[in-house]
N, C-alpha and C. Protein backbone atom coordinates (compact mmCIF):
# COMPACT_ATOMS: atom_id res chain seq x y z
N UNK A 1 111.15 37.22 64.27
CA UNK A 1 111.10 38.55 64.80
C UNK A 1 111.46 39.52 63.68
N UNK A 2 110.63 40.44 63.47
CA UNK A 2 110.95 41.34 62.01
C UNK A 2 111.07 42.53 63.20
N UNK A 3 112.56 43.23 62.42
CA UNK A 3 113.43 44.48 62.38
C UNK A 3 113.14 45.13 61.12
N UNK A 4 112.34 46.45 61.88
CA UNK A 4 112.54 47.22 60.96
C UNK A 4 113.13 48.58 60.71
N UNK A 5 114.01 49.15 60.00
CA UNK A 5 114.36 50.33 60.47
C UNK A 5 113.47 51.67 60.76
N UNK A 6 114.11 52.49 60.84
CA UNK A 6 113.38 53.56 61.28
C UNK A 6 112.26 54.36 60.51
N UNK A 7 113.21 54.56 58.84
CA UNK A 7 111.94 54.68 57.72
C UNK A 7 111.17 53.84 57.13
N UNK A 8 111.54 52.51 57.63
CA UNK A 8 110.36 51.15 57.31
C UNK A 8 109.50 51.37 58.19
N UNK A 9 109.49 51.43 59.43
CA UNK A 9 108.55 51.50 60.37
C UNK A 9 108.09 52.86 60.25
N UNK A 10 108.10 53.70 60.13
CA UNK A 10 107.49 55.07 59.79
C UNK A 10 106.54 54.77 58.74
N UNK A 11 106.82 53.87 57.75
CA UNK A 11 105.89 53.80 56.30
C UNK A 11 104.68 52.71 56.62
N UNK A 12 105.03 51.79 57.20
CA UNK A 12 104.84 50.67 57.50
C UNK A 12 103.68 51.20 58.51
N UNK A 13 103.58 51.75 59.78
CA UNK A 13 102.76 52.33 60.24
C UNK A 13 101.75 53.31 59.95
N UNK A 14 102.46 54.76 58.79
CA UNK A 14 101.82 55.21 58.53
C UNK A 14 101.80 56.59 59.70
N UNK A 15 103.30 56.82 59.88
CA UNK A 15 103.28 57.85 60.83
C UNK A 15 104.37 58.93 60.43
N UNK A 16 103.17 59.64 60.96
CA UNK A 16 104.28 61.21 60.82
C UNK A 16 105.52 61.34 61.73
N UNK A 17 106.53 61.84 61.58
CA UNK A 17 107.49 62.06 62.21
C UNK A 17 107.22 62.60 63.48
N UNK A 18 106.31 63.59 63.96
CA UNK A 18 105.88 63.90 65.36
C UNK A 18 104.96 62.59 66.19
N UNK A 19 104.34 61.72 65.15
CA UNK A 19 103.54 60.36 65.65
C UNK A 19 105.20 59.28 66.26
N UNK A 20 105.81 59.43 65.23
CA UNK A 20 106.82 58.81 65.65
C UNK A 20 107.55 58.74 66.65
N UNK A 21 107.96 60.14 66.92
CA UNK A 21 108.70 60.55 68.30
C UNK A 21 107.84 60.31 69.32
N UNK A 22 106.70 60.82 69.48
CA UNK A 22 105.87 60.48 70.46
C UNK A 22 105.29 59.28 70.72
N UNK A 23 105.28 57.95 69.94
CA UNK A 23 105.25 56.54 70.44
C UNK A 23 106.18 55.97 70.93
N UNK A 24 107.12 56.68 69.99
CA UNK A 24 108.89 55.84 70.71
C UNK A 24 109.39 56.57 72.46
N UNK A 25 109.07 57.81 72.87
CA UNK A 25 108.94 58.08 73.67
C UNK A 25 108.27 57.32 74.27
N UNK A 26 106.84 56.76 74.21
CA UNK A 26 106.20 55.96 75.20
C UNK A 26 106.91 54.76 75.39
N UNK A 27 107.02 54.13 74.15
CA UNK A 27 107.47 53.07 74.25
C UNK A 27 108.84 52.58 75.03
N UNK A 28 109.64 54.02 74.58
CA UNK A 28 110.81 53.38 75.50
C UNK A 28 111.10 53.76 77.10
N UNK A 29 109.88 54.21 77.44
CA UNK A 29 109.90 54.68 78.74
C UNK A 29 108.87 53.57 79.55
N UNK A 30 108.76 52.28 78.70
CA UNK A 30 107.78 51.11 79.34
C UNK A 30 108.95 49.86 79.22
N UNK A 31 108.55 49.77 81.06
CA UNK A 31 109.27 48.53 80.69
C UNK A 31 108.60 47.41 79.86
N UNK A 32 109.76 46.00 79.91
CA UNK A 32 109.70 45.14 78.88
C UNK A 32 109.63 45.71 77.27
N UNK A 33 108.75 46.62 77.14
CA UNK A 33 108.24 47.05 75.98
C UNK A 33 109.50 47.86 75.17
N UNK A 34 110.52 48.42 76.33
CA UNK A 34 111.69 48.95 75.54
C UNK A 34 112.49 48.19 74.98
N UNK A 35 112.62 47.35 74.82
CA UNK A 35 114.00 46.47 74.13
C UNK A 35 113.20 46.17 73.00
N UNK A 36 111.67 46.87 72.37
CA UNK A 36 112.06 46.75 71.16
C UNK A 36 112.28 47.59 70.29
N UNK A 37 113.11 48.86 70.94
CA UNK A 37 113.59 49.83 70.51
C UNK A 37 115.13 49.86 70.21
N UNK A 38 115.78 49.46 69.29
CA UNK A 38 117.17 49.39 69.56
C UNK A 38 118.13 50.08 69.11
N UNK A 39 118.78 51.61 69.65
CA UNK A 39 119.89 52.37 68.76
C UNK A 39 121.07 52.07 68.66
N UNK A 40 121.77 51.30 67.59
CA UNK A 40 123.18 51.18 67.92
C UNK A 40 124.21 52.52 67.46
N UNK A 41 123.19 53.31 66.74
CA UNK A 41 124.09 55.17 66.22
C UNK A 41 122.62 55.88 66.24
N UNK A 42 122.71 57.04 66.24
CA UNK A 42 121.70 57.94 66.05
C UNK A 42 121.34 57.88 64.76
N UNK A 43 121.98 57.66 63.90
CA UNK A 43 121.31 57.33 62.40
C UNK A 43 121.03 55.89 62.33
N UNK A 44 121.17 55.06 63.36
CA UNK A 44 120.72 53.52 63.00
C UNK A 44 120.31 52.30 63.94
N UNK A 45 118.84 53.18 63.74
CA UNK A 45 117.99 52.91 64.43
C UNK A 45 116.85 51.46 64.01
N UNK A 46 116.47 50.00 64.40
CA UNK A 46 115.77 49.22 64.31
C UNK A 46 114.35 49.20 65.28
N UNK A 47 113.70 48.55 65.13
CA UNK A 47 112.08 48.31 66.08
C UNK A 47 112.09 47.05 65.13
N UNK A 48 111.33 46.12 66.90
CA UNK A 48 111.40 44.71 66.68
C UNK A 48 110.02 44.95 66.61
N UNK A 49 109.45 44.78 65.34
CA UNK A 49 107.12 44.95 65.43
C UNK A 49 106.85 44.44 66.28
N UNK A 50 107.00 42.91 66.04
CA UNK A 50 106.24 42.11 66.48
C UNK A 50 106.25 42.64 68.61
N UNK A 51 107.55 43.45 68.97
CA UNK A 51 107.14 43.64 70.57
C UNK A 51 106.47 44.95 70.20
N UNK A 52 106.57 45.61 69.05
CA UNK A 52 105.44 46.79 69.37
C UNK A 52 104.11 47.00 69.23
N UNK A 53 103.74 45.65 68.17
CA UNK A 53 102.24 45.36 68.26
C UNK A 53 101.86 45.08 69.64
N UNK A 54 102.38 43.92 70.09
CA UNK A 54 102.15 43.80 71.76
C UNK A 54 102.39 45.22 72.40
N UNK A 55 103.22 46.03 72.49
CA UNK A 55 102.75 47.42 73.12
C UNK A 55 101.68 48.13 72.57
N UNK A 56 101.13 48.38 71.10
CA UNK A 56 100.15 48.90 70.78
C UNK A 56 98.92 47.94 71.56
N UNK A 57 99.31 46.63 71.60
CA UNK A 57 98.07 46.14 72.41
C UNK A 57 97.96 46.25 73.49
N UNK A 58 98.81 46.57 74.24
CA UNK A 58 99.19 46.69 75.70
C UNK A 58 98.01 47.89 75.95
N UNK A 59 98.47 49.13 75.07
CA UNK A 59 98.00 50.16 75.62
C UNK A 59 96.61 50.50 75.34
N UNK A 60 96.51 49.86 74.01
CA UNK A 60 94.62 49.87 74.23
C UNK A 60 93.55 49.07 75.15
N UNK A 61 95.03 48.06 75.48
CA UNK A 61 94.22 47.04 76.77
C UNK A 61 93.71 48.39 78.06
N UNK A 62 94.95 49.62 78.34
CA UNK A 62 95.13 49.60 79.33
C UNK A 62 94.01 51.11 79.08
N UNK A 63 93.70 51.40 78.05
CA UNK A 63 92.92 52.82 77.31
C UNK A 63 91.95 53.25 78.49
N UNK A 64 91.09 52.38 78.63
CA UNK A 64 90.02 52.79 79.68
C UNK A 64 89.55 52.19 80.59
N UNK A 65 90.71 51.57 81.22
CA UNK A 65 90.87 50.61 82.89
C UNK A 65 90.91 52.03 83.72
N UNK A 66 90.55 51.67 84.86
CA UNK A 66 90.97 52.78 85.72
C UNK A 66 91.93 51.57 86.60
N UNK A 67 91.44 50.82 86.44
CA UNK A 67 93.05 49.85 87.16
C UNK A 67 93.88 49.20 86.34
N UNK A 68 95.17 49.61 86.09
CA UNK A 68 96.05 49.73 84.96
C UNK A 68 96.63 48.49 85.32
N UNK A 69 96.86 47.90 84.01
CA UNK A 69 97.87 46.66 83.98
C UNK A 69 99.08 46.95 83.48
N UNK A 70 99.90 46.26 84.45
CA UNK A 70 101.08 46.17 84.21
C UNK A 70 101.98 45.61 83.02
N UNK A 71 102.80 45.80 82.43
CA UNK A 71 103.54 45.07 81.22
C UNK A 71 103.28 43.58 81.20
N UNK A 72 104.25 43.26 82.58
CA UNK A 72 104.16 41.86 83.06
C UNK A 72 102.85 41.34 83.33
N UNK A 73 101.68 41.76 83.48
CA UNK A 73 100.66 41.37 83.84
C UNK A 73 100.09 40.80 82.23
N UNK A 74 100.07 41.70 81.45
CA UNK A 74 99.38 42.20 80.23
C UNK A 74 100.27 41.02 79.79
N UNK A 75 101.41 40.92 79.44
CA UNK A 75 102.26 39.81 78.37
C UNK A 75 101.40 38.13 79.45
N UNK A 76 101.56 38.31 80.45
CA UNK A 76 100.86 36.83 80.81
C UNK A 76 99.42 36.50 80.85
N UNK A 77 98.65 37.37 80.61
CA UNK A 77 97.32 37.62 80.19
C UNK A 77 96.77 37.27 78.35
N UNK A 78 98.20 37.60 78.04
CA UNK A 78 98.16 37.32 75.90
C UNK A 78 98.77 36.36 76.13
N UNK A 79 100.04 35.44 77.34
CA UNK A 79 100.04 34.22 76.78
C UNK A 79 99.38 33.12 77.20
N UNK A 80 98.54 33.16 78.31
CA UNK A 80 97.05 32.65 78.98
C UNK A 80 96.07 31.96 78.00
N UNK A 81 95.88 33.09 76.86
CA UNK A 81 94.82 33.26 76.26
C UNK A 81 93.19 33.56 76.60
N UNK A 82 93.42 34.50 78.07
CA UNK A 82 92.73 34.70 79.05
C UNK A 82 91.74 35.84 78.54
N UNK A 83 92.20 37.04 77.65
CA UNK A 83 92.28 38.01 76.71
C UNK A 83 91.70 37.64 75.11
């Protein structure tokens, strides 16, 4: 499981500081998908990738469903290999 901090994952992605706030907002307002957000201080901040690739995949799964999958649905669907 790779931790990365806050300006690794900013570089690493390739995101602007307003891209930033506004994924981590999504992200931590989804379940399962939040715990891979982890603050232990306001200056020290980690993201576990490997659960946010699975949320970046989550949400392009879910881009243009009009019947939305659920977290739990979506993680047993990628470990199926149904997807």
């Amino acid at each position: 499981m790779a931790k990365l901090s806050k300006k690794q994952f900013m570089e690493k992605y390739g995101y602007s500081r307003s891209t930033y706030q506004r994924r981590m907002t999504m992200l931590k307002a989804t379940p399962i998908f939040c715990d891979a957000y982890e603050m232990v201080t306001k200056k020290e901040v980690t993201i576990d990738t490997e659960l946010y690739d699975k949320f970046r995949s989550y949400l392009a799964h879910n881009r243009l469903r009009t019947r939305k999958t659920s977290p739990e649905q979506f993680l047993n669907l990628t470990k199926g290999g149904a997807e």
